[in-house]
C-alpha atoms as a PDB file:
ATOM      1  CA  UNK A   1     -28.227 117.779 -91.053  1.00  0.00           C
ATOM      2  CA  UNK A   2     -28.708 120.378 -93.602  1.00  0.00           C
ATOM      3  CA  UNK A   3     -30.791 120.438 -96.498  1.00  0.00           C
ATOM      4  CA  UNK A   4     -28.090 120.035 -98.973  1.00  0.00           C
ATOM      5  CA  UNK A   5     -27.686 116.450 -97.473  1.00  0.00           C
ATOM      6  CA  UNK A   6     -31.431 115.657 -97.156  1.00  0.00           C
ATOM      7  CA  UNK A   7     -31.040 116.577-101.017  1.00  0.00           C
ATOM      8  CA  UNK A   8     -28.469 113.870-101.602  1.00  0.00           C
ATOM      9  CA  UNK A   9     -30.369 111.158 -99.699  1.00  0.00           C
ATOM     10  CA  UNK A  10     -33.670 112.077-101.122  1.00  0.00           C
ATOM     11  CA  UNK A  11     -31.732 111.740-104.758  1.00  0.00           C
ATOM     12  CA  UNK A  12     -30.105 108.407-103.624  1.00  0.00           C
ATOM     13  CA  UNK A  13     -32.951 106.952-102.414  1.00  0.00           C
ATOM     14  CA  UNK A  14     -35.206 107.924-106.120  1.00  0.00           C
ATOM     15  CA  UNK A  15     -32.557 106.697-107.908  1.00  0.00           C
ATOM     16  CA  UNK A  16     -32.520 103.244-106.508  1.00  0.00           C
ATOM     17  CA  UNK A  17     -35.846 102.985-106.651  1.00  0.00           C
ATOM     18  CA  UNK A  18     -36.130 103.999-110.418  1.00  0.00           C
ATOM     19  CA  UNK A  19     -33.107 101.166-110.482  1.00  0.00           C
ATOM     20  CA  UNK A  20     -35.163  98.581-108.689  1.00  0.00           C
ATOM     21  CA  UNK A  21     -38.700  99.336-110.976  1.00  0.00           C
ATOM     22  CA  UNK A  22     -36.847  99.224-114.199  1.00  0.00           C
ATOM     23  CA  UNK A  23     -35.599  95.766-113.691  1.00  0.00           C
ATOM     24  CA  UNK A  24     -39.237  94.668-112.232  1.00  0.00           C
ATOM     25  CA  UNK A  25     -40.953  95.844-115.594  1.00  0.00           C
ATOM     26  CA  UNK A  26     -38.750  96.199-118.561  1.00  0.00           C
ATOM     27  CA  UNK A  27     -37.915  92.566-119.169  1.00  0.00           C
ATOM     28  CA  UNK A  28     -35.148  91.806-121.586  1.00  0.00           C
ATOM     29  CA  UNK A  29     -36.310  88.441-123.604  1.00  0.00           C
ATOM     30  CA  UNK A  30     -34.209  86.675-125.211  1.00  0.00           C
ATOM     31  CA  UNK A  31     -32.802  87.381-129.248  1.00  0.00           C
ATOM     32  CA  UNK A  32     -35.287  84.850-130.687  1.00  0.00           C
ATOM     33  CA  UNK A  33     -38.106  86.279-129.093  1.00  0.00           C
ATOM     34  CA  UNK A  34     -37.159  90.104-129.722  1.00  0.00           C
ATOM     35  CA  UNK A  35     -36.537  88.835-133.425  1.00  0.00           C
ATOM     36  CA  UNK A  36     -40.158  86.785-133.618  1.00  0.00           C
ATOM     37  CA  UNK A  37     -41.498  90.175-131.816  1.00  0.00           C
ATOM     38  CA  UNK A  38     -40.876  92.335-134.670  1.00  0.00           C
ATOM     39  CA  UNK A  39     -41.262  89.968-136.776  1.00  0.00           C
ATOM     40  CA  UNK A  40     -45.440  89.292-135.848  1.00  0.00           C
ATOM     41  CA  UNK A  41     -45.170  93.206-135.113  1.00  0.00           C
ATOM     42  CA  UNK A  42     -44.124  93.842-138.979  1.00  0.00           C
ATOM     43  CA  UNK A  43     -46.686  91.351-140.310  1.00  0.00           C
ATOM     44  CA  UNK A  44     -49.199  92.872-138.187  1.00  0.00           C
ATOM     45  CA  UNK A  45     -48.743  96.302-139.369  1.00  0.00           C
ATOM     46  CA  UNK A  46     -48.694  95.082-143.128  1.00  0.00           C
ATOM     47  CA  UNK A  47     -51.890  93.190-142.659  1.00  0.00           C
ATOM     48  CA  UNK A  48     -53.856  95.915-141.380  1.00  0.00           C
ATOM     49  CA  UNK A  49     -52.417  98.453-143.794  1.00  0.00           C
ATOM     50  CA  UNK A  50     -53.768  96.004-145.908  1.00  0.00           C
ATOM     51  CA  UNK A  51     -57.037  95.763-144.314  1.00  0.00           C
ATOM     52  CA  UNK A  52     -57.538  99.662-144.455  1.00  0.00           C
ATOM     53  CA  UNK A  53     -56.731  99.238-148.018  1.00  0.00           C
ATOM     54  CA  UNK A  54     -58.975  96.827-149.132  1.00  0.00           C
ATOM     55  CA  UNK A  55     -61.915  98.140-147.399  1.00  0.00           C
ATOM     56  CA  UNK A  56     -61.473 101.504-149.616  1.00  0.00           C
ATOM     57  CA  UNK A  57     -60.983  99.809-152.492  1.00  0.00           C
ATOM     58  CA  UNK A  58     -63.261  97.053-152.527  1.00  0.00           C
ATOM     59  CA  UNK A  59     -66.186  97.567-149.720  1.00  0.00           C
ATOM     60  CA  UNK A  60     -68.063  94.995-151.329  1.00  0.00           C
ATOM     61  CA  UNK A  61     -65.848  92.329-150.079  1.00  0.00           C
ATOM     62  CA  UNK A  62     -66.387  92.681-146.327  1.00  0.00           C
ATOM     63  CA  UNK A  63     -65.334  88.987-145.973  1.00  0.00           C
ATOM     64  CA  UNK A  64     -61.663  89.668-147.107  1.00  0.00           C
ATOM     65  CA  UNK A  65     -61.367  92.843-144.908  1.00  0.00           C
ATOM     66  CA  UNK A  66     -63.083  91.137-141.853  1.00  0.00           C
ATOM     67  CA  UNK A  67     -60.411  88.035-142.565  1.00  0.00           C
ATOM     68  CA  UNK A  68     -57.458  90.180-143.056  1.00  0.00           C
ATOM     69  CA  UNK A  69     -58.521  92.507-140.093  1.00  0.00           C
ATOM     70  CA  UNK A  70     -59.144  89.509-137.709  1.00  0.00           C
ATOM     71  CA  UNK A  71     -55.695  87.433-139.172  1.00  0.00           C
ATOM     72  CA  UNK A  72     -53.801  91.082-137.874  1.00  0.00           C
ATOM     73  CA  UNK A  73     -55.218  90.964-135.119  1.00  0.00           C
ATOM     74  CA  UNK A  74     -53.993  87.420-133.662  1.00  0.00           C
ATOM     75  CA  UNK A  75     -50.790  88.240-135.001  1.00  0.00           C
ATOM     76  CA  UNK A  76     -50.482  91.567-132.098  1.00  0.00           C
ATOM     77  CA  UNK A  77     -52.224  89.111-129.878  1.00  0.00           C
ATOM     78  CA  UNK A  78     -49.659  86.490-129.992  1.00  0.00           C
ATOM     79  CA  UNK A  79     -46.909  89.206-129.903  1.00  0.00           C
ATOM     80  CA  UNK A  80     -48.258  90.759-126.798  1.00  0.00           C
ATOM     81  CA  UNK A  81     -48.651  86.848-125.640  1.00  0.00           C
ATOM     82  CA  UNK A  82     -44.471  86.686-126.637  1.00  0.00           C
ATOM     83  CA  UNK A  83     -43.941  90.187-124.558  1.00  0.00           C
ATOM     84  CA  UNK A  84     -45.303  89.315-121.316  1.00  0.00           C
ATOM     85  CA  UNK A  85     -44.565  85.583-121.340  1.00  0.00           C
ATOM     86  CA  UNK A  86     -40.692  85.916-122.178  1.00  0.00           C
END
């Protein structure tokens, strides 16, 4: 055996296993889910652009900004709920 054929198994055998991992770990959900993904990812990302905003704007109202922060926050919680579930 030479080493341009160890070459070709070695490069066999990483491919399959890069083949075999991608499947284990990259799920594909299903449309509704990807859609409600990006969905609660969108609202997430307006709500704490929102947050940032109104705690520069109006720091006396820490109980909006807490509410707003802590509403964005269960929104990437139940989207990271949606990505490993489905």
């Amino acid at each position: 055996m030479n080493s341009d054929e160890i070459d070709k198994i070695i490069a066999d055998a990483v491919a399959d296993s890069k083949k075999q991992s991608s499947h284990k770990w990259h799920k594909k959900g299903t449309d509704k889910v990807m859609i409600a993904r990006k969905v609660l990812n969108w609202s997430f990302m307006l709500l704490f652009a929102a947050a940032i905003v109104i705690y520069f704007i109006l720091p006396e109202q820490k109980a909006l900004f807490f509410g707003i922060g802590f509403g964005a926050v269960f929104l990437k919680l139940i989207e990271f709920y949606l990505r490993f579930m489905f």
